[in-house]
Protein backbone atom coordinates (compact mmCIF):
# COMPACT_ATOMS: atom_id res chain seq x y z
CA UNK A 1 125.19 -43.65 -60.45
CA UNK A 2 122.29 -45.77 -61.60
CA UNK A 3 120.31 -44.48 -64.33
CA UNK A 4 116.14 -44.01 -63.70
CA UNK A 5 114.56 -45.46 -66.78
CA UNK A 6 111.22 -44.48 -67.39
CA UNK A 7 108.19 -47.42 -67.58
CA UNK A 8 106.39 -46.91 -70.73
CA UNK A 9 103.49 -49.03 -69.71
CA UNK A 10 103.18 -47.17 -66.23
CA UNK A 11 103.07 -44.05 -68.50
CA UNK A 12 100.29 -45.94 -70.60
CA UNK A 13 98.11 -46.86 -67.51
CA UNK A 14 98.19 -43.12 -66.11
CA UNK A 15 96.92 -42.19 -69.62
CA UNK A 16 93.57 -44.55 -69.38
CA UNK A 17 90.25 -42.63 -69.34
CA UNK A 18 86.85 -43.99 -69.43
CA UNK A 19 84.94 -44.94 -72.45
CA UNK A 20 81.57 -43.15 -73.18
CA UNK A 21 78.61 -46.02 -72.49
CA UNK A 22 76.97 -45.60 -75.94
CA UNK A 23 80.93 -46.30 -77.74
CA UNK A 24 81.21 -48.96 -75.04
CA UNK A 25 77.77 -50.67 -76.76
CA UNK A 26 78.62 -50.39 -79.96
CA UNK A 27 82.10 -51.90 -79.19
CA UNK A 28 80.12 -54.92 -77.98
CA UNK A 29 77.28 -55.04 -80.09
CA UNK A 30 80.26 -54.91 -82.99
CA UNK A 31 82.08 -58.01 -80.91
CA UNK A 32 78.72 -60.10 -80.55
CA UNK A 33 78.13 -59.58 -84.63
CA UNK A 34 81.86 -60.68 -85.04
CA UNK A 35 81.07 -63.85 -82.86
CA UNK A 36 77.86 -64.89 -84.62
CA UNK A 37 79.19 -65.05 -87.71
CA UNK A 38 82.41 -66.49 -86.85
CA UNK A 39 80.20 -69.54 -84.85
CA UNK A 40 77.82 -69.88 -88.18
CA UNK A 41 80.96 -70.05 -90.67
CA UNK A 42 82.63 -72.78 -88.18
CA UNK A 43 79.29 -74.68 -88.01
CA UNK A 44 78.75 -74.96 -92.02
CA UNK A 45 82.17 -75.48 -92.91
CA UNK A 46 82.82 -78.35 -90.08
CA UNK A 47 79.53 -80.25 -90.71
CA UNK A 48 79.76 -79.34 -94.64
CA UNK A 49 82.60 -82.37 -95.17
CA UNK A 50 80.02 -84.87 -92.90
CA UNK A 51 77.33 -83.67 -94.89
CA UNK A 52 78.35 -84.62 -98.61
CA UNK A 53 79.69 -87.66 -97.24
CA UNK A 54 76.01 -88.98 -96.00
CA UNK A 55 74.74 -87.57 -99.29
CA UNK A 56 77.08 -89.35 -102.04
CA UNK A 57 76.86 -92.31 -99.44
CA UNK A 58 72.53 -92.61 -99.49
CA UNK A 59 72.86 -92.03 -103.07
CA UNK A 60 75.27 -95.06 -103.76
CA UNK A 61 72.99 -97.56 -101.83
CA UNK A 62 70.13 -96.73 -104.24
């Protein structure tokens, strides 16, 4: 006799129901926010190094 096992995530998929659109927004509004200041940290602290380098370096040559 084989044994029926039951598929969790086919139990999980049957379970999905739709979001409401204004939780749906703020999800994504929440995301974008997230991103922004994820992209401005990662711009200041990659150029930051570069930066103080070109400043000690213009301030040697005077």
């Amino acid at each position: 006799m084989a044994e029926q096992h039951k598929n969790p995530f086919k139990e999980l998929e049957a379970s999905l129901k739709e979001v409401p659109p204004h939780m749906k927004k703020k999800v994504m509004n929440d995301i974008a926010a997230a991103k922004l200041i994820m992209d401005m940290a990662s711009l200041f602290s990659t150029n930051l190094g570069s930066a103080l380098r070109k400043l000690f370096r213009t301030m040697g040559d005077n």
